[in-house]
N, C-alpha and C. Protein backbone atom coordinates (compact mmCIF):
# COMPACT_ATOMS: atom_id res chain seq x y z
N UNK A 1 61.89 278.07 -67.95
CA UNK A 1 60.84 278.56 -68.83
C UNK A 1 59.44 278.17 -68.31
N UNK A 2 59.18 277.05 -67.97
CA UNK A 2 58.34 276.33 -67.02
C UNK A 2 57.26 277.21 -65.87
N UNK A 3 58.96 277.75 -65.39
CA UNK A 3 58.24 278.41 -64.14
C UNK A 3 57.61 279.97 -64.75
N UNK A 4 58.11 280.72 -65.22
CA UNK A 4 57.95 281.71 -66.06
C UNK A 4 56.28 281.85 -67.17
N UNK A 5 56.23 280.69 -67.21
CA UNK A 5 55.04 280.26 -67.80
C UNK A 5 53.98 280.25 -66.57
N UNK A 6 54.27 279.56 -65.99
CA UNK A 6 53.53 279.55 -64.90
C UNK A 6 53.19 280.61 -63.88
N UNK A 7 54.27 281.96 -63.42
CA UNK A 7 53.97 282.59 -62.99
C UNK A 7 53.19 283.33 -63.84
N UNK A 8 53.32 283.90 -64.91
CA UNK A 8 53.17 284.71 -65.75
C UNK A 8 51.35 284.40 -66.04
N UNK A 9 51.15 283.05 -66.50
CA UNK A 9 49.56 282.94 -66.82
C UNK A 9 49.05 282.72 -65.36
N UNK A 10 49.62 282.44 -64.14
CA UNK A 10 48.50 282.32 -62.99
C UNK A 10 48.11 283.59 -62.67
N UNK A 11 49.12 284.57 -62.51
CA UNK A 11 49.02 286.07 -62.44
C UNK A 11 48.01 286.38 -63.27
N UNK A 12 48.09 286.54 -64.57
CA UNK A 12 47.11 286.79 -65.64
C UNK A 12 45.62 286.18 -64.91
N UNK A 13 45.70 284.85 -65.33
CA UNK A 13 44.26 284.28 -65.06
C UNK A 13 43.80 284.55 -63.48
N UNK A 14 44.67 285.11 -62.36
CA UNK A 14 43.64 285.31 -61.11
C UNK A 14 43.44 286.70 -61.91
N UNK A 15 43.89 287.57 -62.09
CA UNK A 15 43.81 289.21 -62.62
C UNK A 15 42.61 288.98 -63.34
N UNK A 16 42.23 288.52 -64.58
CA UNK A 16 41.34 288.64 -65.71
C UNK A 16 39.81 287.70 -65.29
N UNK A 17 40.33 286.59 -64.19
CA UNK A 17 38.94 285.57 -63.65
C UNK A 17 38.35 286.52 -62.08
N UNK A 18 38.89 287.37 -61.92
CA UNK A 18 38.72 288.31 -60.85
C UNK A 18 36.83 288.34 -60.52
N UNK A 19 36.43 288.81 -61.64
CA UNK A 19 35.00 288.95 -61.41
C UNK A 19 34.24 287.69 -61.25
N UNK A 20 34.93 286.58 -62.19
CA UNK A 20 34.06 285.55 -61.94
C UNK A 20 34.32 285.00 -60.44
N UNK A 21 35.52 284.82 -60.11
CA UNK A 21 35.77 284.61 -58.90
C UNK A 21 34.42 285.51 -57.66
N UNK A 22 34.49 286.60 -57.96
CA UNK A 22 33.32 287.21 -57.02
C UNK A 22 31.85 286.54 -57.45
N UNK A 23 31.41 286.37 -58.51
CA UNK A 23 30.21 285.37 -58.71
C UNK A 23 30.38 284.41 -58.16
N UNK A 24 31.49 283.66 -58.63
CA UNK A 24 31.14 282.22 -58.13
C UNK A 24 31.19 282.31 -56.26
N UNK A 25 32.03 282.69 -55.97
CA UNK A 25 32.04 282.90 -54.22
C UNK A 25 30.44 283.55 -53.89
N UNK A 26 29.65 284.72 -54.37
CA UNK A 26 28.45 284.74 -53.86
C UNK A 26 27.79 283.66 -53.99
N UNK A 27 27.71 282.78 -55.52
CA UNK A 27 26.70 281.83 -55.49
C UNK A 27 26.97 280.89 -54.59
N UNK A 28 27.81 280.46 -53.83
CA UNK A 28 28.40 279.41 -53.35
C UNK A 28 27.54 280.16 -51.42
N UNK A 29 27.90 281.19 -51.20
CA UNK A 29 27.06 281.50 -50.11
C UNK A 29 26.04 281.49 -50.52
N UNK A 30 25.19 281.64 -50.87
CA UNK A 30 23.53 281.94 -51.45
C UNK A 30 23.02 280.64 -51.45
N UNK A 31 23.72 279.96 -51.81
CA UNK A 31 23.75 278.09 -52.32
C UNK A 31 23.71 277.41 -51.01
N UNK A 32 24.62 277.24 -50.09
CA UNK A 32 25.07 276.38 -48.70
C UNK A 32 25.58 277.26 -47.94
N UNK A 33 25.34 276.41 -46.68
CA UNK A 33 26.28 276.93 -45.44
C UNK A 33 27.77 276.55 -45.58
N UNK A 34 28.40 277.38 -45.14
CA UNK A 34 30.05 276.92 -45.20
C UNK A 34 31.12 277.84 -45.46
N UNK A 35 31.94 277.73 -45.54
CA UNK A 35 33.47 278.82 -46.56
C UNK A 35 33.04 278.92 -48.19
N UNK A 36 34.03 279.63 -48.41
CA UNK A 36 34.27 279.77 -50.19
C UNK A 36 34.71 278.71 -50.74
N UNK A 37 36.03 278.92 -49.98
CA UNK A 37 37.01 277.93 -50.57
C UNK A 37 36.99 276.19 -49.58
N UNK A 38 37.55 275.59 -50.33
CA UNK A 38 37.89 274.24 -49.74
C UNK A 38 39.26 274.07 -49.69
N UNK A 39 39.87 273.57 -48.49
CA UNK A 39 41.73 273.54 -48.31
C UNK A 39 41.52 271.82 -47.75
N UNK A 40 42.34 271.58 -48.30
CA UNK A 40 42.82 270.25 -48.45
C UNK A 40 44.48 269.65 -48.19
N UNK A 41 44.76 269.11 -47.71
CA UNK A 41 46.23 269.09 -47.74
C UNK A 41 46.53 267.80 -48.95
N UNK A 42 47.40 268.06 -49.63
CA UNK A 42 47.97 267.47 -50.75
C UNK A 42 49.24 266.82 -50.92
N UNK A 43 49.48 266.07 -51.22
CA UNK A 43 51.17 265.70 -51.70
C UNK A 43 51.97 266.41 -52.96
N UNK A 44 52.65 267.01 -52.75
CA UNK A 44 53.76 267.45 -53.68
C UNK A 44 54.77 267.02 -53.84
N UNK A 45 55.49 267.75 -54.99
CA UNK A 45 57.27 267.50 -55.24
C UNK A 45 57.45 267.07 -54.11
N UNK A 46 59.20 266.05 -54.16
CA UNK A 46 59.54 265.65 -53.39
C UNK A 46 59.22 265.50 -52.20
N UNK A 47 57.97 264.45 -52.15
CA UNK A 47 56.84 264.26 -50.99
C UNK A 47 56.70 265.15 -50.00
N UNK A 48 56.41 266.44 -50.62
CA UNK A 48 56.43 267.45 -49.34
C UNK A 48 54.84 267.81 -49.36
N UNK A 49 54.00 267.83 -47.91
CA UNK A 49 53.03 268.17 -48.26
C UNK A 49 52.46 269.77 -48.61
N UNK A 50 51.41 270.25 -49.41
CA UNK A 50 51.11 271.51 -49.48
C UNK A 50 49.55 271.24 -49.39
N UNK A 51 49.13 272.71 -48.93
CA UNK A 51 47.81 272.82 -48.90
C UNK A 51 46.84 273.33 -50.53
N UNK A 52 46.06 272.67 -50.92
CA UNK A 52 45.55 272.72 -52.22
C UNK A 52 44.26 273.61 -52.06
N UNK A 53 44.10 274.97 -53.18
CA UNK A 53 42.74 275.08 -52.64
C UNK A 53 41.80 274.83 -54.26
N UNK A 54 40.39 274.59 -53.50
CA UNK A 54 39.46 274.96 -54.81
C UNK A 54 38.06 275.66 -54.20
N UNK A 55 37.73 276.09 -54.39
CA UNK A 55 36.06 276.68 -54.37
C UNK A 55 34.98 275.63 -54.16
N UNK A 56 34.88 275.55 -52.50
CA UNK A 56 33.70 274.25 -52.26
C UNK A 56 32.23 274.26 -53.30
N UNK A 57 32.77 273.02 -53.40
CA UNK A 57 31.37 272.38 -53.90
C UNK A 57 30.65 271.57 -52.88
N UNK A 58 30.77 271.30 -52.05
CA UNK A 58 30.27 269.91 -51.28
C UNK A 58 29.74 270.84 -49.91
N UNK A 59 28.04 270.55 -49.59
CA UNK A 59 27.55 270.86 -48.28
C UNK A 59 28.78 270.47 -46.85
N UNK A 60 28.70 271.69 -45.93
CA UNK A 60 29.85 272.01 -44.97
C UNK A 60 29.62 270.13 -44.07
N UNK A 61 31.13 269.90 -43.72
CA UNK A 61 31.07 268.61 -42.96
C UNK A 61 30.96 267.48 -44.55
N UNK A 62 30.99 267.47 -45.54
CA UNK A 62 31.02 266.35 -46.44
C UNK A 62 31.97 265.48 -46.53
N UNK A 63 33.64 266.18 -46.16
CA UNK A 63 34.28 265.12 -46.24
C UNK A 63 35.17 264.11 -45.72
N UNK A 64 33.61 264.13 -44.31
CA UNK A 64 34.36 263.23 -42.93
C UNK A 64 33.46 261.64 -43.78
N UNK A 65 32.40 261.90 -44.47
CA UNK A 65 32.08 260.56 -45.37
C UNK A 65 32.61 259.83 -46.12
N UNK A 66 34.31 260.67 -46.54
CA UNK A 66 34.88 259.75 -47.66
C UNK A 66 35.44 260.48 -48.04
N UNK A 67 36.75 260.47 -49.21
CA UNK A 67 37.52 260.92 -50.09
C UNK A 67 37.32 261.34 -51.15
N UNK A 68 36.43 260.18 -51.72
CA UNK A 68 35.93 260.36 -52.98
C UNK A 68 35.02 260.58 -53.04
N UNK A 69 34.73 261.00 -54.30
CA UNK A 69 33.50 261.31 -54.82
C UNK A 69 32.76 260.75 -55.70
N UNK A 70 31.54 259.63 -55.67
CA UNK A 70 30.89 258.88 -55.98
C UNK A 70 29.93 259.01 -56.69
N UNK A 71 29.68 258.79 -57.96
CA UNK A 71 28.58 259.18 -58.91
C UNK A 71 28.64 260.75 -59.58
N UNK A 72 27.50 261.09 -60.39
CA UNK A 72 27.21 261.71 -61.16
C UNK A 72 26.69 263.22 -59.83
N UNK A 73 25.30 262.33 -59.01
CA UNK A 73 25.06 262.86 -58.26
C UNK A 73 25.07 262.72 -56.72
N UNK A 74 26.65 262.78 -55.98
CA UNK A 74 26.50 262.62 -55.14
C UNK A 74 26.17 263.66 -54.41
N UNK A 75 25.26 262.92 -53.14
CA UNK A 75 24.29 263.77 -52.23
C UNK A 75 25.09 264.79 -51.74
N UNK A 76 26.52 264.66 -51.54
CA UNK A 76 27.17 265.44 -50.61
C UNK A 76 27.76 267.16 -51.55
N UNK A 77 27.60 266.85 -52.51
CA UNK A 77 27.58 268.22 -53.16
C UNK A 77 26.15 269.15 -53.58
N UNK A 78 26.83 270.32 -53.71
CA UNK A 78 25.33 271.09 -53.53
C UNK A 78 25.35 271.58 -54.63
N UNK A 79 24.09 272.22 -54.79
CA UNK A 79 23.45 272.53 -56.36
C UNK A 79 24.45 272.96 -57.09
N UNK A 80 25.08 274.38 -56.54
CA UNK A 80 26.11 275.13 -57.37
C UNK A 80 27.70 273.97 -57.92
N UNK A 81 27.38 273.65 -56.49
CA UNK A 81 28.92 272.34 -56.73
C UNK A 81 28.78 271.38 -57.67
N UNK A 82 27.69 270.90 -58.50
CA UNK A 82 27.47 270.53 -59.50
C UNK A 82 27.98 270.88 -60.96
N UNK A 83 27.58 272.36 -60.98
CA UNK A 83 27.80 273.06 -61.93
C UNK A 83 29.36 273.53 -62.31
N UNK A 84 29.73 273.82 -60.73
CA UNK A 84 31.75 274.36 -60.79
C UNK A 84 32.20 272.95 -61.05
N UNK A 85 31.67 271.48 -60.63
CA UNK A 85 32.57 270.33 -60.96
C UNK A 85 32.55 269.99 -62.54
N UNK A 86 30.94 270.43 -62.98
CA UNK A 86 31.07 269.81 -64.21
C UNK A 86 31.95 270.88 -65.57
N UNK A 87 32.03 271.94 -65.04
CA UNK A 87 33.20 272.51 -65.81
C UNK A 87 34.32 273.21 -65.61
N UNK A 88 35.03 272.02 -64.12
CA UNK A 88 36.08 272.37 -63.50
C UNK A 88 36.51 273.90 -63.22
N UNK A 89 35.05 274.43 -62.83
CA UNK A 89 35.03 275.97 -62.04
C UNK A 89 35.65 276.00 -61.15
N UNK A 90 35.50 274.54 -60.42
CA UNK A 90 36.29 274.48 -58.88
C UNK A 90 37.77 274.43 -58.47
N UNK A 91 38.41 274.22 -59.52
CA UNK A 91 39.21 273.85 -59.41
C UNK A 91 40.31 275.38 -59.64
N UNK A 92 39.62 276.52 -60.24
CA UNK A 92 40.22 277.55 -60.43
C UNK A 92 41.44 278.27 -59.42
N UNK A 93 40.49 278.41 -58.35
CA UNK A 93 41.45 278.74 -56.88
C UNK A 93 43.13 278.00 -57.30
N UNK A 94 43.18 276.80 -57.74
CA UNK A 94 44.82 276.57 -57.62
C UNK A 94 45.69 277.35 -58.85
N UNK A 95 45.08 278.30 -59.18
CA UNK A 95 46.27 279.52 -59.54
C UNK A 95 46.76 279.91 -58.77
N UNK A 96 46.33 279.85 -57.46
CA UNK A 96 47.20 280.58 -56.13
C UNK A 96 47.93 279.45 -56.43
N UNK A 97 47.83 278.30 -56.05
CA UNK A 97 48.67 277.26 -55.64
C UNK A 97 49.77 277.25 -56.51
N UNK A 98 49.87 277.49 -58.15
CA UNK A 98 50.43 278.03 -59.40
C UNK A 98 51.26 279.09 -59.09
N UNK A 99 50.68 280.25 -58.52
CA UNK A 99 51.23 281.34 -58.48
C UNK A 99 52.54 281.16 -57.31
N UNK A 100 52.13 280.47 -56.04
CA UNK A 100 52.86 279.93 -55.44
C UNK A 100 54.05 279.05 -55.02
N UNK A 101 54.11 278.34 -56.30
CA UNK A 101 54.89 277.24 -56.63
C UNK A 101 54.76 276.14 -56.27
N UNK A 102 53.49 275.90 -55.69
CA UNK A 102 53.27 274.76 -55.16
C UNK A 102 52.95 273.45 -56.30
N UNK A 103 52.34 274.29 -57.24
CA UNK A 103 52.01 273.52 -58.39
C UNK A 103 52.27 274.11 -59.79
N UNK A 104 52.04 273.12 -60.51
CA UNK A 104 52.42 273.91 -62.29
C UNK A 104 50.95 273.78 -63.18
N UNK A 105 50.86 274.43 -64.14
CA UNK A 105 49.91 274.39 -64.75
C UNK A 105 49.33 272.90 -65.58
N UNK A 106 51.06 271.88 -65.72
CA UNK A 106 50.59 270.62 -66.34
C UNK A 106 51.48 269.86 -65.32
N UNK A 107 51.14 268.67 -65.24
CA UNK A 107 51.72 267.77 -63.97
C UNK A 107 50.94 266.81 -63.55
N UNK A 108 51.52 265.15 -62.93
CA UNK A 108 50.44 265.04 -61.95
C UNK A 108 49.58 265.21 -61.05
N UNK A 109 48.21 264.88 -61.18
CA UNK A 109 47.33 265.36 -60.42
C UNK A 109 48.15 265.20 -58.82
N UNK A 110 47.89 266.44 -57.59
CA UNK A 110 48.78 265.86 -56.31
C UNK A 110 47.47 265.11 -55.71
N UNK A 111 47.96 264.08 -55.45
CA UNK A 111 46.79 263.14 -54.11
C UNK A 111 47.36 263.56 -52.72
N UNK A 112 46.26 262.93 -52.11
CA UNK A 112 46.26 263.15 -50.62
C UNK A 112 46.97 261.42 -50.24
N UNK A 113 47.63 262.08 -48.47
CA UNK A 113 48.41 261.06 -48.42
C UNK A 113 47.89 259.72 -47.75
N UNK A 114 46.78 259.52 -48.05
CA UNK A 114 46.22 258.32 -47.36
C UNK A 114 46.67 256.94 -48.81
N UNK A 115 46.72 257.79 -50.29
CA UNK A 115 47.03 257.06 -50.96
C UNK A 115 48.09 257.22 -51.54
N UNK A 116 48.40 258.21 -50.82
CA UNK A 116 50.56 258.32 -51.53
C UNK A 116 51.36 257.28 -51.14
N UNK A 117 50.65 257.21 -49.40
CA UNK A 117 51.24 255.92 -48.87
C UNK A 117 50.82 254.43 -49.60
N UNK A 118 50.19 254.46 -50.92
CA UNK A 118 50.21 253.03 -50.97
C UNK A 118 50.89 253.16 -52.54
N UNK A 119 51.90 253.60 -52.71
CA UNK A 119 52.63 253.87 -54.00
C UNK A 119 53.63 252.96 -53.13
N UNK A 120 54.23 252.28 -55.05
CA UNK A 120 55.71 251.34 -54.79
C UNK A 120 56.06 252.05 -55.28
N UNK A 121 57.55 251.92 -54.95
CA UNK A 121 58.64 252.93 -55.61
C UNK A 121 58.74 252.91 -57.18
N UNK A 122 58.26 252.39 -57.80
CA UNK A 122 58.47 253.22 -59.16
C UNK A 122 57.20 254.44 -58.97
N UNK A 123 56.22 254.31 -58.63
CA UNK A 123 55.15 254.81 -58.70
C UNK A 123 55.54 256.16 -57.70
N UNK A 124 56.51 256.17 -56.99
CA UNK A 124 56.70 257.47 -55.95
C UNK A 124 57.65 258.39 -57.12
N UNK A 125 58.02 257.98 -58.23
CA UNK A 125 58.82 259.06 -59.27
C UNK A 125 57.75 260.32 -59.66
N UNK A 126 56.36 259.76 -59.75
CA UNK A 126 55.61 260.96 -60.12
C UNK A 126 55.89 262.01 -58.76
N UNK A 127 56.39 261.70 -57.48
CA UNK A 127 56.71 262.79 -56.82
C UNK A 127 58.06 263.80 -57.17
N UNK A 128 58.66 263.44 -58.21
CA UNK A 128 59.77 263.69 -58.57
C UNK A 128 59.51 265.29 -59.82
N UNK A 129 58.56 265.80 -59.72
CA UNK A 129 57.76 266.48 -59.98
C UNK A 129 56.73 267.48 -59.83
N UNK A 130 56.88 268.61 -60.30
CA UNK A 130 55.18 269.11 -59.49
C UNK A 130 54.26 268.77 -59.83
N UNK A 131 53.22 268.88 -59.07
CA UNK A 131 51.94 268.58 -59.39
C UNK A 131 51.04 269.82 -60.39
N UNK A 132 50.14 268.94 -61.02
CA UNK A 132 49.56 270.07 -61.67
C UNK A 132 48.27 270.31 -61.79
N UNK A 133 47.67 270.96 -62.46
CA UNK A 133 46.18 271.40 -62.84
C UNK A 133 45.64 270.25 -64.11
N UNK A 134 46.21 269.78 -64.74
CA UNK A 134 45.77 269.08 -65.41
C UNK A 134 47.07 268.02 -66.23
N UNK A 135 46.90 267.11 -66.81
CA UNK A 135 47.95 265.99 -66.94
C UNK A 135 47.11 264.40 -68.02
N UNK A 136 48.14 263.65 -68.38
CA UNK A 136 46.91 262.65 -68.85
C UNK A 136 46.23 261.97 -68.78
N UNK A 137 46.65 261.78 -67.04
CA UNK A 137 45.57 261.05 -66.05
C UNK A 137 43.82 262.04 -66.01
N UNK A 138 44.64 263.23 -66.19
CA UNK A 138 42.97 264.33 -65.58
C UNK A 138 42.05 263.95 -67.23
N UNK A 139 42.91 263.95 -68.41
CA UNK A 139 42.25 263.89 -69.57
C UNK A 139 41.04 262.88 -69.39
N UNK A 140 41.77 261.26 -69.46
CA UNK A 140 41.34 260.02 -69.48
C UNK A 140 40.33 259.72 -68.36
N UNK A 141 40.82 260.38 -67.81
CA UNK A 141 39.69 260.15 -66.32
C UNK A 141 38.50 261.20 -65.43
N UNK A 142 38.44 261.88 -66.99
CA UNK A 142 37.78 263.32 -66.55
C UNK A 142 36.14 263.13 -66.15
N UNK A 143 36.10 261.95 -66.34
CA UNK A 143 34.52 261.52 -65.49
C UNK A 143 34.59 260.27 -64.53
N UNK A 144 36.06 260.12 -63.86
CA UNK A 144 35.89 259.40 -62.82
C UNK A 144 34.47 259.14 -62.19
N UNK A 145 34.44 260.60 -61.49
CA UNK A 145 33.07 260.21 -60.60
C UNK A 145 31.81 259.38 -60.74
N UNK A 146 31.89 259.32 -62.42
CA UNK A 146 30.77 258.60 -62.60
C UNK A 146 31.41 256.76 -62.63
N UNK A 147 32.77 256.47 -63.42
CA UNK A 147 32.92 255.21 -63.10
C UNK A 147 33.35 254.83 -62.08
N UNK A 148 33.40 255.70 -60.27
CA UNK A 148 33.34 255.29 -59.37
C UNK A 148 31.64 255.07 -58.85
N UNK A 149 30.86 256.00 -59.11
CA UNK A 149 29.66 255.52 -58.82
C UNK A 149 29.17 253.80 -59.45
N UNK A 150 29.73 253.60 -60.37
CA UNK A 150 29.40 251.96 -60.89
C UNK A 150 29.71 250.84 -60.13
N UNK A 151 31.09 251.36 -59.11
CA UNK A 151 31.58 250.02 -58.73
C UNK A 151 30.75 249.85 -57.09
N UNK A 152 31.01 248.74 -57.30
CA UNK A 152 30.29 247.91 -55.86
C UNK A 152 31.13 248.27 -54.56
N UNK A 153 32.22 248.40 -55.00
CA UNK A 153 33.14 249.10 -53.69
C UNK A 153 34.40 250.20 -54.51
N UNK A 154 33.35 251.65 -53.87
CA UNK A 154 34.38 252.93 -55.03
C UNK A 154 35.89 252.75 -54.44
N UNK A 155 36.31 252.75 -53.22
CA UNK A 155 37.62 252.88 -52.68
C UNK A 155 38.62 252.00 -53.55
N UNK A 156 37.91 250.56 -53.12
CA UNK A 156 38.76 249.29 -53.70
C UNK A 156 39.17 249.61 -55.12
N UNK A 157 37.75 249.69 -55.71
CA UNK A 157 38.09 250.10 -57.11
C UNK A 157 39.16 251.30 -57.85
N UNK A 158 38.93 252.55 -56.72
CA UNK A 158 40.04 253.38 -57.52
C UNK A 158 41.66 253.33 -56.72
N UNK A 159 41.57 251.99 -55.65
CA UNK A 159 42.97 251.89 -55.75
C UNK A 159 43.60 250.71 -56.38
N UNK A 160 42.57 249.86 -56.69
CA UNK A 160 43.36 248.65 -57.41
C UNK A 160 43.13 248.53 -59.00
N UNK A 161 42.58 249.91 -59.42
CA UNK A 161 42.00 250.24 -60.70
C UNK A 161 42.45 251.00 -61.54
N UNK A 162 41.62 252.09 -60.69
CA UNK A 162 42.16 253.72 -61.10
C UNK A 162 43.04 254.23 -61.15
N UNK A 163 43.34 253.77 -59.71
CA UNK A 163 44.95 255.09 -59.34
C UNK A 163 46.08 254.32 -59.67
N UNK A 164 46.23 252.74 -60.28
CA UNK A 164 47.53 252.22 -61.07
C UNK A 164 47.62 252.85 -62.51
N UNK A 165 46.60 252.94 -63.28
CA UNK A 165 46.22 253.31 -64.43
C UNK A 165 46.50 255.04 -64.52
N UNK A 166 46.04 256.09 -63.60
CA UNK A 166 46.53 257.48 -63.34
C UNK A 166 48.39 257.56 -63.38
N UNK A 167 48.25 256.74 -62.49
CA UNK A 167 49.66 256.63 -62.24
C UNK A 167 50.82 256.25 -63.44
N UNK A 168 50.49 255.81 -63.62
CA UNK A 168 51.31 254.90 -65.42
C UNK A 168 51.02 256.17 -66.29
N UNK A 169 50.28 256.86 -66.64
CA UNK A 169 49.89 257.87 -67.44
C UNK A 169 50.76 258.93 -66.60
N UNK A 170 50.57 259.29 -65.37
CA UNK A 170 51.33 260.16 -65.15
C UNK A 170 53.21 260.01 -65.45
N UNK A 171 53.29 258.76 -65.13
CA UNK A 171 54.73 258.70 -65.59
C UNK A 171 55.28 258.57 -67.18
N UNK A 172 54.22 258.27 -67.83
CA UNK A 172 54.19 258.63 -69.23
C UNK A 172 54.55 259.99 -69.42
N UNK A 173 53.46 260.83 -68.86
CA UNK A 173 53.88 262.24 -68.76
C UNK A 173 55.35 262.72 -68.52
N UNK A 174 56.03 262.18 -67.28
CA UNK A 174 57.33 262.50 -67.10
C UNK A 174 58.50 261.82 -67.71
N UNK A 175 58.00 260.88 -68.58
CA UNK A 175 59.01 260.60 -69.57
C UNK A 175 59.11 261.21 -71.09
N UNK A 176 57.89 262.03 -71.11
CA UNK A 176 57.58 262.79 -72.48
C UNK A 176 57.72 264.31 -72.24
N UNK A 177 57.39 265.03 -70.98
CA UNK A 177 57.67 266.29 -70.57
C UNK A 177 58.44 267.29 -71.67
N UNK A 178 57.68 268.20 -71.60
CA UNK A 178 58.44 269.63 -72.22
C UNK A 178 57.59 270.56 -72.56
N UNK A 179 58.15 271.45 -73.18
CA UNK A 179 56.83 273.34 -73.22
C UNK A 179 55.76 272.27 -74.39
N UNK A 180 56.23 271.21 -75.44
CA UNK A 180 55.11 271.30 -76.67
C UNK A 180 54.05 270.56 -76.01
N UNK A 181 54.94 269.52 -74.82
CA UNK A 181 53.75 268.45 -74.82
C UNK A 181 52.59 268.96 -73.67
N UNK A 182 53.05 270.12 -72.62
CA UNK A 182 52.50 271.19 -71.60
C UNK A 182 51.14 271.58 -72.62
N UNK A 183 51.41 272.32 -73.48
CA UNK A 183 50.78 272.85 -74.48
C UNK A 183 49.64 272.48 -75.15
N UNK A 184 50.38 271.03 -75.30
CA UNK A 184 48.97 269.87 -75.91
C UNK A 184 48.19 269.65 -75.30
N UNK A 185 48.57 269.06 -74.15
CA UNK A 185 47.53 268.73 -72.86
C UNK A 185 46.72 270.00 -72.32
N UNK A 186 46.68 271.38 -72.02
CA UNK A 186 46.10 272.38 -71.80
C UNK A 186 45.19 272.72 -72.96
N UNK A 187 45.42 272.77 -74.14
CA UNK A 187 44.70 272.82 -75.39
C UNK A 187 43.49 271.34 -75.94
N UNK A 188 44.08 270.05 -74.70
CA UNK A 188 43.39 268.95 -75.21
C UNK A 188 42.12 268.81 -73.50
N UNK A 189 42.88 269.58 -72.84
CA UNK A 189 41.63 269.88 -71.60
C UNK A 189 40.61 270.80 -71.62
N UNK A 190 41.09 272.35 -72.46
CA UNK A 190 40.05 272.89 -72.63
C UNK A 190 38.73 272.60 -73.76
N UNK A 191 39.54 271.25 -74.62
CA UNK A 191 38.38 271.02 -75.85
C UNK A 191 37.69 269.79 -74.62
N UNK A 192 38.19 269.28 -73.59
CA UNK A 192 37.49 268.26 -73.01
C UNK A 192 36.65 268.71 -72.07
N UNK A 193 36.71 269.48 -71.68
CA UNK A 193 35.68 270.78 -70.89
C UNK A 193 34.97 271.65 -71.45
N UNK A 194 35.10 271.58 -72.62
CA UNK A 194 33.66 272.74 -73.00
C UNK A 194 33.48 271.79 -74.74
C-alpha cells in the first residue's frame, strides 16, 4: 500500500508542480552560475547507495567547503537558494527519487556516507528502510542550520549531537510505522512549513 501511495502521489505531484518546477529552474539560472538540479549521492535501504536530487541552492563549487550547512545565512547559498531552503522548494526534485523507488514519501532522512560510516549497529537498522522526504528527525530539526551555525565546531556538534538524536527519532519512527502514522507526519510537515 506504501508503495502505491507513493507512486501514485509522486506521479501526481511532478504532473501538477510541473509549472512551478519551470519557475523555479529559470530563477535558479537568472540567480547563479551552475545546473538546475543538485545530485548528491546518498545512503539507502539496505546500505545501498542512490543518487538524491534537489534543485541547487548553493553558488556552483559550494560543496568542496563542507557538508553542512551552517547558519541562517550561509555565504555559500545564493539569493534564490534561500528562499527554496526556507520552504523546502528544494527539496521537491526527490519525487523522482519517490517515483523511482529510491525513496518514500515518509522515512529516514538518507545521509551521505561519510556519516553512515560512523553508525553502531543499532543505529544501521534505520537502513533497514527507505529513506524519505520527511520523518521525525526532519520535524524536530527543521532549523538545524541555524543550531549548527551556534556551535563553535558545526561538524563535531552534529555528530556527537545531532545525528544521535535524528537517529533515535528515526528509529522511533520504525518502531511506530504504518499508513496513520505516514499521514501524521506529512500533515505535521506541511503545518511546519508554511
Amino acid at each position: 500500500m506504501k508503495r502505491c501511495f507513493d507512486i501514485f502521489f509522486s506521479f501526481t505531484g511532478l504532473l501538477l508542480l510541473s509549472p512551478a518546477f519551470i519557475i523555479i529552474s529559470f530563477l535558479i539560472i537568472i540567480d547563479s552560475r551552475g545546473g538546475i538540479f543538485y545530485r548528491q549521492i546518498r545512503v539507502g535501504r539496505n546500505n545501498i547507495d542512490f543518487r538524491l536530487y534537489k534543485f541547487r541552492s548553493m553558488k556552483r563549487g559550494s560543496s568542496k567547503a563542507g557538508l553542512l550547512t551552517v547558519g541562517g545565512k550561509d555565504s555559500r547559498i545564493s539569493r534564490v537558494g534561500y528562499f527554496l531552503r526556507k520552504y523546502k522548494l528544494d527539496e521537491l526534485p526527490q519525487l523522482l527519487n519517490i517515483l523511482k523507488g529510491d525513496m518514500s514519501f515518509v522515512g529516514p532522512r538518507p545521509e551521505v556516507r561519510k556519516y553512515v560510516d560512523l553508525y553502531n549497529e543499532n543505529q544501521k537498522k534505520v537502513l533497514d528502510v527507505k529513506p524519505g522526504l520527511t520523518d521525525y528527525a526532519s520535524l524536530e530539526y527543521i532549523n538545524e542550520n541555524e543550531i549548527l551555525g551556534k556551535a563553535e565546531n558545526p561538524e563535531k556538534f552534529y555528530i556527537e549531537e545531532i545525528m544521535p538524536a535524528k537517529l533515535k527519532l528515526n528509529l522511533k519512527y520504525i518502531s511506530e510505522k504504518g499508513f496513520i502514522t505516514d499521514l501524521k507526519i506529512i500533515l505535521k510537515t506541511f503545518r511546519k512549513i508554511f
